[in-house]
PDB file of N, CA and C in Angstrom:
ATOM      1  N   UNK A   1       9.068   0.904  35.941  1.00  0.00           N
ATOM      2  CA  UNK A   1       8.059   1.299  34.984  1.00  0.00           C
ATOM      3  C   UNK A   1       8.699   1.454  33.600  1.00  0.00           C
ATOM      4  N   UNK A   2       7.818   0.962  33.034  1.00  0.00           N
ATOM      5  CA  UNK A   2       8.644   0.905  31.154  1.00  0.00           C
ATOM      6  C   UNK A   2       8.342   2.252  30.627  1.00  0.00           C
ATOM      7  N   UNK A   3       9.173   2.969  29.983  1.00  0.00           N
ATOM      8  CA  UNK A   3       9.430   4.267  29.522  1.00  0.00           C
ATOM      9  C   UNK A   3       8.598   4.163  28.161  1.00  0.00           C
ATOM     10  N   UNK A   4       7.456   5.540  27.927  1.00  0.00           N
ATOM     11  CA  UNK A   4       7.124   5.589  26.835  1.00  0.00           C
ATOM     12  C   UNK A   4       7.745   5.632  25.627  1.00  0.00           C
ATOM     13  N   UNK A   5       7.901   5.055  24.213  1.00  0.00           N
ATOM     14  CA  UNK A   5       8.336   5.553  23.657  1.00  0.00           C
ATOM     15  C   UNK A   5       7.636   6.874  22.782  1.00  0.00           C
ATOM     16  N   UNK A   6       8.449   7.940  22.121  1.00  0.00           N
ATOM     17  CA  UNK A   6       7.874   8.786  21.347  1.00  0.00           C
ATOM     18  C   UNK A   6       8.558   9.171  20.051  1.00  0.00           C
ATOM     19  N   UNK A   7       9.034   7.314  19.399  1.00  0.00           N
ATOM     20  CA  UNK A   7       8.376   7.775  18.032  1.00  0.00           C
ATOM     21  C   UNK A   7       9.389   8.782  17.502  1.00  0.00           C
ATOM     22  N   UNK A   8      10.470   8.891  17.728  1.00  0.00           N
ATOM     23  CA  UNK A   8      11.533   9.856  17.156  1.00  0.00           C
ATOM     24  C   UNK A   8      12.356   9.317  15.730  1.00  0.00           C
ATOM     25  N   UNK A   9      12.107   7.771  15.793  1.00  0.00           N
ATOM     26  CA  UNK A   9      12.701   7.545  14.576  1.00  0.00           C
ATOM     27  C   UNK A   9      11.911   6.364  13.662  1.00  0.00           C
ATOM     28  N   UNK A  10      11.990   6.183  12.573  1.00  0.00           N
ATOM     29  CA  UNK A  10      11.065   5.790  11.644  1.00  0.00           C
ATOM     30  C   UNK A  10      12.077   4.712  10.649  1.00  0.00           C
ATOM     31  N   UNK A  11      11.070   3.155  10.371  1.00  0.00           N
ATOM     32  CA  UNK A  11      11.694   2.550   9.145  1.00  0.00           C
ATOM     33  C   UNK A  11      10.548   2.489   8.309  1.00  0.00           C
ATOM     34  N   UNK A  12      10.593   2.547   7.102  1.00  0.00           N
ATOM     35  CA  UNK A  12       9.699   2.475   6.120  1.00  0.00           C
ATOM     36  C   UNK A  12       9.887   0.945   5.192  1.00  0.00           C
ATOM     37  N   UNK A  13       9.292   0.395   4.889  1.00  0.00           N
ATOM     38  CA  UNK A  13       9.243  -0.851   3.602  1.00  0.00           C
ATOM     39  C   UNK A  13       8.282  -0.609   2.972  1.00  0.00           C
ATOM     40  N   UNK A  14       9.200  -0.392   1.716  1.00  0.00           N
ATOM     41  CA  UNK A  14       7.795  -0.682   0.281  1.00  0.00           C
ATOM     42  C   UNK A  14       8.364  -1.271  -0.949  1.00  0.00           C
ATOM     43  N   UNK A  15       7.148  -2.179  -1.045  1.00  0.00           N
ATOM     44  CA  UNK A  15       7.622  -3.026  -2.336  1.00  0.00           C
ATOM     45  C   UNK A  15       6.908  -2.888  -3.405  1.00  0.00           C
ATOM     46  N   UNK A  16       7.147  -3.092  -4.512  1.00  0.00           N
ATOM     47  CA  UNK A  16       6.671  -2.570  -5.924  1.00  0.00           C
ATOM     48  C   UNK A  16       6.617  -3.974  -6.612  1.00  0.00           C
ATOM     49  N   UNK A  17       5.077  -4.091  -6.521  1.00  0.00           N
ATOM     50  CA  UNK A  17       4.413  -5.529  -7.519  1.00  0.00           C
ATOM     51  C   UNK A  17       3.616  -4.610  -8.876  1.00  0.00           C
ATOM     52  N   UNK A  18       3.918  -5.626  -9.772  1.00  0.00           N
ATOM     53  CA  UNK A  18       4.094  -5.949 -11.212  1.00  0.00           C
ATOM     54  C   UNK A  18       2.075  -6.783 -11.275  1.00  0.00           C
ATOM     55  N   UNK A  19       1.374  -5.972 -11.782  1.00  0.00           N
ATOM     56  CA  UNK A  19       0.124  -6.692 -11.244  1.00  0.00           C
ATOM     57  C   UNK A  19      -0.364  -7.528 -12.595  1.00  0.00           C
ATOM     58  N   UNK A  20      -0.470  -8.699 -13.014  1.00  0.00           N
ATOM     59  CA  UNK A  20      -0.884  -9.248 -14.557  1.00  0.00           C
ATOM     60  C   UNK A  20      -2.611 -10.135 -13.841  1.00  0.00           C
ATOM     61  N   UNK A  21      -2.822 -10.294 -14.989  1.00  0.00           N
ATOM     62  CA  UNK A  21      -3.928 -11.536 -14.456  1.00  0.00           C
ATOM     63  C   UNK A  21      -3.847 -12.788 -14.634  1.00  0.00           C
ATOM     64  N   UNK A  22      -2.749 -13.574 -15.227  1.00  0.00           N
ATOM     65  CA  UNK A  22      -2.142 -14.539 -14.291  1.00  0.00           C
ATOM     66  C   UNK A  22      -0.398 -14.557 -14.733  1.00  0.00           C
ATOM     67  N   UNK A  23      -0.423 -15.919 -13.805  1.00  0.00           N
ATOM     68  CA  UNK A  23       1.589 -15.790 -13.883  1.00  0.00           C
ATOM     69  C   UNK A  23       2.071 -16.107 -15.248  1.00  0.00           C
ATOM     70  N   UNK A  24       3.258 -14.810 -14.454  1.00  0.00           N
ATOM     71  CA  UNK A  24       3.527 -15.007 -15.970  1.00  0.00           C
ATOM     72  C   UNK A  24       3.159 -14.027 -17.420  1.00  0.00           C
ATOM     73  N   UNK A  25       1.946 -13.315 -16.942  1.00  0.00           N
ATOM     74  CA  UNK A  25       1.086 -12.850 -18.011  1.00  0.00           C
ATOM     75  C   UNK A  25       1.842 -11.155 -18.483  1.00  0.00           C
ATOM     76  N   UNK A  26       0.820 -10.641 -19.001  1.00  0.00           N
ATOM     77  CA  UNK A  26       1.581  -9.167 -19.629  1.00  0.00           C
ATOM     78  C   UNK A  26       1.152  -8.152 -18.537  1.00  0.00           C
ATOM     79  N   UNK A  27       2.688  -7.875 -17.898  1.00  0.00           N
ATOM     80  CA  UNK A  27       1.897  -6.857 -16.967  1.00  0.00           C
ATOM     81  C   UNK A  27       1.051  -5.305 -17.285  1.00  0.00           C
ATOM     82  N   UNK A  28      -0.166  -5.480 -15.747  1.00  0.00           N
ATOM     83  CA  UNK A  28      -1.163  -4.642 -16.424  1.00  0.00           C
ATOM     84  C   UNK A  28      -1.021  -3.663 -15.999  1.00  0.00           C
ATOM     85  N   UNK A  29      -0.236  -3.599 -14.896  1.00  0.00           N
ATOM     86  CA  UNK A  29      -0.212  -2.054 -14.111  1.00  0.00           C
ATOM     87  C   UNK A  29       0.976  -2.617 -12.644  1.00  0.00           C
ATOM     88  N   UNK A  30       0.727  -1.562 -12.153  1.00  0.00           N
ATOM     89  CA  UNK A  30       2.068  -1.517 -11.132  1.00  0.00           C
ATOM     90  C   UNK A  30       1.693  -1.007 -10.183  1.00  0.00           C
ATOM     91  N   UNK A  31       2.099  -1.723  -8.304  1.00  0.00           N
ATOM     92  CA  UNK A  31       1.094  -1.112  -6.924  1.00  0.00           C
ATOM     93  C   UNK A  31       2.570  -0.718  -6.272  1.00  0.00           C
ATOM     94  N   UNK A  32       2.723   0.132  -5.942  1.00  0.00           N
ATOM     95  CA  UNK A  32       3.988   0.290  -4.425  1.00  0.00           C
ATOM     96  C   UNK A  32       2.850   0.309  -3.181  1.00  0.00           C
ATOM     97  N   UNK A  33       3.231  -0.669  -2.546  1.00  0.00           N
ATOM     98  CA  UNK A  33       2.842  -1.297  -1.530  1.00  0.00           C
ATOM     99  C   UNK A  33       3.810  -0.320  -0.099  1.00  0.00           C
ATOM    100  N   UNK A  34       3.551   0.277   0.726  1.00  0.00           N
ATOM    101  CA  UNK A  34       4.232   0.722   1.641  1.00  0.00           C
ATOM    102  C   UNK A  34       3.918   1.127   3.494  1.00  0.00           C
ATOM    103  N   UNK A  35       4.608   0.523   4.000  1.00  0.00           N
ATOM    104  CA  UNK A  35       4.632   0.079   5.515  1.00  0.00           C
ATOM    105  C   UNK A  35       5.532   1.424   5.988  1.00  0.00           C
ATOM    106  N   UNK A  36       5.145   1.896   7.355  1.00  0.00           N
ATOM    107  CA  UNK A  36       6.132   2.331   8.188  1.00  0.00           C
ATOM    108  C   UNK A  36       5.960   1.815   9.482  1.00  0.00           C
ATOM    109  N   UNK A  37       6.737   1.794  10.444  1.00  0.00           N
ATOM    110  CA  UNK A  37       7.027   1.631  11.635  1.00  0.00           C
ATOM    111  C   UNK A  37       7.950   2.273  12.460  1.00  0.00           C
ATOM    112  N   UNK A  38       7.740   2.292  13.636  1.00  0.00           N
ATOM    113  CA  UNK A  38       8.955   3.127  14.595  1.00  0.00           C
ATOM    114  C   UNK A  38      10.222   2.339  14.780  1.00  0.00           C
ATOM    115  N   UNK A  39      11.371   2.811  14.511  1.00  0.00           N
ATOM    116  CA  UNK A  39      12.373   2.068  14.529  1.00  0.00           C
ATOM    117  C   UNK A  39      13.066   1.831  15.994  1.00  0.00           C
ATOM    118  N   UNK A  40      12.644   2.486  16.880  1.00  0.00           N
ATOM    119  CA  UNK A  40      13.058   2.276  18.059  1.00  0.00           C
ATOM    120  C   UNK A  40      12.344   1.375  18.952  1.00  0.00           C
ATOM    121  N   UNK A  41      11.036   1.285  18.552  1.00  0.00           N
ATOM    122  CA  UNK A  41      10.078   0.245  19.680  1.00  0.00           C
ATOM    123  C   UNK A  41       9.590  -0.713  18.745  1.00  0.00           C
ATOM    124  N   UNK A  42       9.457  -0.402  17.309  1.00  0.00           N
ATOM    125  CA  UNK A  42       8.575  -1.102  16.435  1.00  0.00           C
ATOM    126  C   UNK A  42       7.604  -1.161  16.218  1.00  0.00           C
ATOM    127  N   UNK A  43       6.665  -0.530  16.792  1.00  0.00           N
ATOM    128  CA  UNK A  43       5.516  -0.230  16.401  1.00  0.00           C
ATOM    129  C   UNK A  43       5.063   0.097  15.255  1.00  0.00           C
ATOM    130  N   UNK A  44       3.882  -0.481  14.258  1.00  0.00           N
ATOM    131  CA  UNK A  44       3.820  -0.604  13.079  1.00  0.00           C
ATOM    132  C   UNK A  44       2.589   1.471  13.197  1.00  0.00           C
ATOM    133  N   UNK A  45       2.846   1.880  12.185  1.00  0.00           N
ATOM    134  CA  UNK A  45       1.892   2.673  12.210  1.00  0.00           C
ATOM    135  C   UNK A  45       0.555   2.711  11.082  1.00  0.00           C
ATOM    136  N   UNK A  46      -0.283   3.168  11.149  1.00  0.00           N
ATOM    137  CA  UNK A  46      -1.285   3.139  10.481  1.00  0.00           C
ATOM    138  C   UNK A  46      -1.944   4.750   9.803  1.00  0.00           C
ATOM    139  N   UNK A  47      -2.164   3.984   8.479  1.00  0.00           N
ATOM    140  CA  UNK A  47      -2.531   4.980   7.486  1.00  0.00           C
ATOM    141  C   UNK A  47      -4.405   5.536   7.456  1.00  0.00           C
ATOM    142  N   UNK A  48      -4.346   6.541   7.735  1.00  0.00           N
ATOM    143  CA  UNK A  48      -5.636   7.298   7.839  1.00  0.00           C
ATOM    144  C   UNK A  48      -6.233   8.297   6.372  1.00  0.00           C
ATOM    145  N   UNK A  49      -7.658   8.082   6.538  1.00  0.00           N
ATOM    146  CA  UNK A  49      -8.493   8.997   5.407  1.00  0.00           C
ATOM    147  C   UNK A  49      -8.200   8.375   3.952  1.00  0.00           C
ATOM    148  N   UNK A  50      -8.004   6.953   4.037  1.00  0.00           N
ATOM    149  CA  UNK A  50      -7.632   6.375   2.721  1.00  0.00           C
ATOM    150  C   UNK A  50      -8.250   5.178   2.963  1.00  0.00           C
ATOM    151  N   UNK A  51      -9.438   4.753   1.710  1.00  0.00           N
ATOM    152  CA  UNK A  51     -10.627   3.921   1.850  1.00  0.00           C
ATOM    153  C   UNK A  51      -9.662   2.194   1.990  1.00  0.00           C
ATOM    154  N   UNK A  52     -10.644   1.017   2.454  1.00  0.00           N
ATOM    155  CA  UNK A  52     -10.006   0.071   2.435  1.00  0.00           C
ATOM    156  C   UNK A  52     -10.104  -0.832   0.922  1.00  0.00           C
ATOM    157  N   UNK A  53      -9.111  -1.224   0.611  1.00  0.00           N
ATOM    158  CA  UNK A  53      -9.361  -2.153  -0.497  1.00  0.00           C
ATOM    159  C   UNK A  53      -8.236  -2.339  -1.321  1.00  0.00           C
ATOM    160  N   UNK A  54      -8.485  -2.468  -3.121  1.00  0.00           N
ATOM    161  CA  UNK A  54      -7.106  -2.548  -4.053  1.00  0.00           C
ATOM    162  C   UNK A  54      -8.192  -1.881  -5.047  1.00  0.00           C
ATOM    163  N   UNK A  55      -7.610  -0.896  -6.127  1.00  0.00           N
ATOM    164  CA  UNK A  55      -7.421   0.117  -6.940  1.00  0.00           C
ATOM    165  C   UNK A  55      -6.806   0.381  -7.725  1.00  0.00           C
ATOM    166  N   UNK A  56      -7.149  -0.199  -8.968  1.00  0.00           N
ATOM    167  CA  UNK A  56      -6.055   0.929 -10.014  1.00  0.00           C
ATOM    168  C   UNK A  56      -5.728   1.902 -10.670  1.00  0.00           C
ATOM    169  N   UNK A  57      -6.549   2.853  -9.621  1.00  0.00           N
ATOM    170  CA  UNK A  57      -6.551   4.508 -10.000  1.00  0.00           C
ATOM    171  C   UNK A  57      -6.394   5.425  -8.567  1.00  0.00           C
ATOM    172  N   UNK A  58      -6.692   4.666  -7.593  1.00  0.00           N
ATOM    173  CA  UNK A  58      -6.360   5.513  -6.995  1.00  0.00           C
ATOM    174  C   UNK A  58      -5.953   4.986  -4.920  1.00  0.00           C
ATOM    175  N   UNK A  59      -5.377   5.891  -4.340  1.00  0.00           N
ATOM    176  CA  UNK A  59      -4.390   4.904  -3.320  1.00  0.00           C
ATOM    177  C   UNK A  59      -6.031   4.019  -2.220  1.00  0.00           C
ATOM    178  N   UNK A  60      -5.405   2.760  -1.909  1.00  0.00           N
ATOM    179  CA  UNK A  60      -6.361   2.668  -0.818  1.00  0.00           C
ATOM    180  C   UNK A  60      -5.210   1.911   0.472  1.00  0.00           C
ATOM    181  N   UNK A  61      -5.749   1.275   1.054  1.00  0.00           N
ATOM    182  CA  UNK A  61      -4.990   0.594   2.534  1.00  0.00           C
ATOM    183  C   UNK A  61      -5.645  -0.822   2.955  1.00  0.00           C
ATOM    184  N   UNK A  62      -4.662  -1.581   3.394  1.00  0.00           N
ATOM    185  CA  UNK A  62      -5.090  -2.920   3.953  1.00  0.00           C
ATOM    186  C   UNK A  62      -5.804  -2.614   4.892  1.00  0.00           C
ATOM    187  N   UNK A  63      -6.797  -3.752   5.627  1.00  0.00           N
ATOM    188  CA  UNK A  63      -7.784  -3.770   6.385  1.00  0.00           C
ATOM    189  C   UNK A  63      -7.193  -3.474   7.789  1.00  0.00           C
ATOM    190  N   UNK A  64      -5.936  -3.983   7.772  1.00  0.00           N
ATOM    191  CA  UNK A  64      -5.450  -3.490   9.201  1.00  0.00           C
ATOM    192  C   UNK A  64      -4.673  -2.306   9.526  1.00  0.00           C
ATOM    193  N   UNK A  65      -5.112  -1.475   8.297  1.00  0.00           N
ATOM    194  CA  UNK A  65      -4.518  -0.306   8.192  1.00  0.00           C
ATOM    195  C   UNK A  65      -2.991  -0.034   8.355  1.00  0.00           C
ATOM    196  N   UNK A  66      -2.447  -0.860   7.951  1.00  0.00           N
ATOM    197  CA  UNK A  66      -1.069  -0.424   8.423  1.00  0.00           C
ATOM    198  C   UNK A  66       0.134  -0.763   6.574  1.00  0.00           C
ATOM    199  N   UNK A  67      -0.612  -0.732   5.387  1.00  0.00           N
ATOM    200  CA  UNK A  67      -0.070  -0.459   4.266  1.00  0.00           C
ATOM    201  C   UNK A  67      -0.844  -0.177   3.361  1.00  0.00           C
ATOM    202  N   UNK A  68      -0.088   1.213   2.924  1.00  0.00           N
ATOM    203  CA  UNK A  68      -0.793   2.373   1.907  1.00  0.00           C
ATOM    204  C   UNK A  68      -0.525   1.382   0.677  1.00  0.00           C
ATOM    205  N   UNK A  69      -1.742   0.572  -0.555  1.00  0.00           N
ATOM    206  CA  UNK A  69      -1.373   0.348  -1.860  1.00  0.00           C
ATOM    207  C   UNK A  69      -1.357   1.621  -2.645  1.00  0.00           C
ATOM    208  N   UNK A  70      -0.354   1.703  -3.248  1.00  0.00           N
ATOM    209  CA  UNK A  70      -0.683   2.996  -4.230  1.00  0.00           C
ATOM    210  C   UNK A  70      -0.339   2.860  -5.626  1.00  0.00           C
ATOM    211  N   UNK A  71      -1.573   3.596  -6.107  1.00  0.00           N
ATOM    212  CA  UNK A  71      -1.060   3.025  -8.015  1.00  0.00           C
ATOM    213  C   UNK A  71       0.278   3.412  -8.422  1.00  0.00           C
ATOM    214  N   UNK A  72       0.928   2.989  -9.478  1.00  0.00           N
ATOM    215  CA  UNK A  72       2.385   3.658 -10.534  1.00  0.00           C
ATOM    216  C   UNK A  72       2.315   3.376 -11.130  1.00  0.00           C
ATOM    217  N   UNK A  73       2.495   3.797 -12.522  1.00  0.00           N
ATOM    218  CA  UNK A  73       3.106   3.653 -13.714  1.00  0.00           C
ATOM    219  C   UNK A  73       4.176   4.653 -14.224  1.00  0.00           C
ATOM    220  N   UNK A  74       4.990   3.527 -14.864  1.00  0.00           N
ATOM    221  CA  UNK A  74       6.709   4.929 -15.721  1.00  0.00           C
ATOM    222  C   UNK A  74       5.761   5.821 -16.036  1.00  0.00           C
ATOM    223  N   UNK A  75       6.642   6.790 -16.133  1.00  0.00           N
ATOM    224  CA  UNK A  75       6.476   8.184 -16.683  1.00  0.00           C
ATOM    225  C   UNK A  75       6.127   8.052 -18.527  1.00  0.00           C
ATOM    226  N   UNK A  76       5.071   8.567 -18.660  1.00  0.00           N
ATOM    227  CA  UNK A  76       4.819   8.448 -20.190  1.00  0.00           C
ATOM    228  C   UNK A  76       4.146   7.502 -20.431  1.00  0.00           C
ATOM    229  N   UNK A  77       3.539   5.997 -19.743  1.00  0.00           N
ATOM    230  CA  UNK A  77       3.459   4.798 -19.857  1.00  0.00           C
ATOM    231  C   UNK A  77       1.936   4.815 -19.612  1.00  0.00           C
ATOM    232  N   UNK A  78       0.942   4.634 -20.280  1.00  0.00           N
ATOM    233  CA  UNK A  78      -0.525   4.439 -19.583  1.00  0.00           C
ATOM    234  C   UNK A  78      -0.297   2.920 -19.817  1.00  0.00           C
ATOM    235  N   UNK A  79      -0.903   2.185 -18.565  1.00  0.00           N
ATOM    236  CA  UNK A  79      -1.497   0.571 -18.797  1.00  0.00           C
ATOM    237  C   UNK A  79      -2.683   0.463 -18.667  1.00  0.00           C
ATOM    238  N   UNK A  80      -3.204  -0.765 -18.948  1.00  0.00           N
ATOM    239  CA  UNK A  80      -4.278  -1.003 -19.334  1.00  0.00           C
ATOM    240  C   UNK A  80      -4.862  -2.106 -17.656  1.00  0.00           C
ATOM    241  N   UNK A  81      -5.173  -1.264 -16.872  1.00  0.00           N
ATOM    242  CA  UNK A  81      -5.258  -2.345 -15.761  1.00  0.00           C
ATOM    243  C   UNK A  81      -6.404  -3.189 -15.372  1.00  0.00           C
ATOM    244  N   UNK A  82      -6.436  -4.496 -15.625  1.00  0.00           N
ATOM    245  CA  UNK A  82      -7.575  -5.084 -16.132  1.00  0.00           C
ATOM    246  C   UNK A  82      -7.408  -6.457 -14.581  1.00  0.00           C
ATOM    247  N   UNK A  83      -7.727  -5.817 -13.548  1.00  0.00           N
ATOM    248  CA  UNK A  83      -7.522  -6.824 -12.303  1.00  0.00           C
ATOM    249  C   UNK A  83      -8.910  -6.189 -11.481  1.00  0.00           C
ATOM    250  N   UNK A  84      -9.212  -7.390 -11.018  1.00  0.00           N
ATOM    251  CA  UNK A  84     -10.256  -7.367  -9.881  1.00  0.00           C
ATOM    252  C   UNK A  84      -9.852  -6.303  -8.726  1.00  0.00           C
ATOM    253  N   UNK A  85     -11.104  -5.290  -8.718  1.00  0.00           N
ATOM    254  CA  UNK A  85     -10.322  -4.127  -7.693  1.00  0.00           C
ATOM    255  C   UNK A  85     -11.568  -4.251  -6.727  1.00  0.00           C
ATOM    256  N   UNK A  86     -11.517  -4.092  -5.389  1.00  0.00           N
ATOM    257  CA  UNK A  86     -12.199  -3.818  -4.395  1.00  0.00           C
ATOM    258  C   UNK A  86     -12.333  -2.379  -3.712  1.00  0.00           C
ATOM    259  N   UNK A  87     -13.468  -2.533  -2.735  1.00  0.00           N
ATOM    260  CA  UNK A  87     -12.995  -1.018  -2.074  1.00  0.00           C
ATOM    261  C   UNK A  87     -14.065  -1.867  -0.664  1.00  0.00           C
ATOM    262  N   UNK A  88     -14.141  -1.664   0.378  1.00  0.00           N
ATOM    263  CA  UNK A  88     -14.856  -1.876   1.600  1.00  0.00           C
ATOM    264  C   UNK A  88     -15.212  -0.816   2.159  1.00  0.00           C
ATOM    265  N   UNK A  89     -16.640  -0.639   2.320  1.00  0.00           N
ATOM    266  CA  UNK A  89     -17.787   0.632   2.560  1.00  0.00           C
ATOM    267  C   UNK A  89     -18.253  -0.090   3.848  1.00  0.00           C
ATOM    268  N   UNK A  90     -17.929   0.671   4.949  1.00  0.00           N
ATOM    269  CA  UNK A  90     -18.849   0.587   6.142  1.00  0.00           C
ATOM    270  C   UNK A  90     -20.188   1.543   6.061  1.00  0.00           C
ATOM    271  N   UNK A  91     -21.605   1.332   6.151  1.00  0.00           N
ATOM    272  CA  UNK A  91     -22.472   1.899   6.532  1.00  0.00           C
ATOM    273  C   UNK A  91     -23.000   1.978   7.946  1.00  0.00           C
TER     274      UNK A  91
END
């Protein structure tokens, strides 16, 4: 019988995109993109109570729930974020 795992240890990936409206262009704002998973079995985990979509004010999550987008900008820095943002509303 295969032994449960429980999840005692953790890898995280997050990457930080530069968001313009096209290549090349003046960037408009900035997403850290971020994944975790269990480092012992791999199991990807999933982010809860955070709407689905992209935002440039405030955090949301991919559809398969398993990466938090979250806004950034430097410290001191307002941008001007001028990109097509979504959000997905189940009724």
């Amino acid at each position: 019988m295969k032994e449960v795992c429980t999840h005692q240890n953790f890898k995280g990936e997050i990457a930080v995109n530069r968001l313009t409206r096209e290549e090349g262009g003046e960037v408009r704002s900035f997403m850290a993109d971020l994944r975790i998973s269990c480092a012992d079995c791999g199991r990807p985990f999933q982010f809860i109570g955070v709407p689905f979509g992209l935002l440039s004010d405030k955090p949301t999550m991919s559809a398969d729930m398993q990466e938090l987008r979250i806004p950034i900008h430097p410290d001191g820095e307002i941008l001007n974020p001028l990109f097509a943002e979504f959000v997905v509303r189940a009724n």
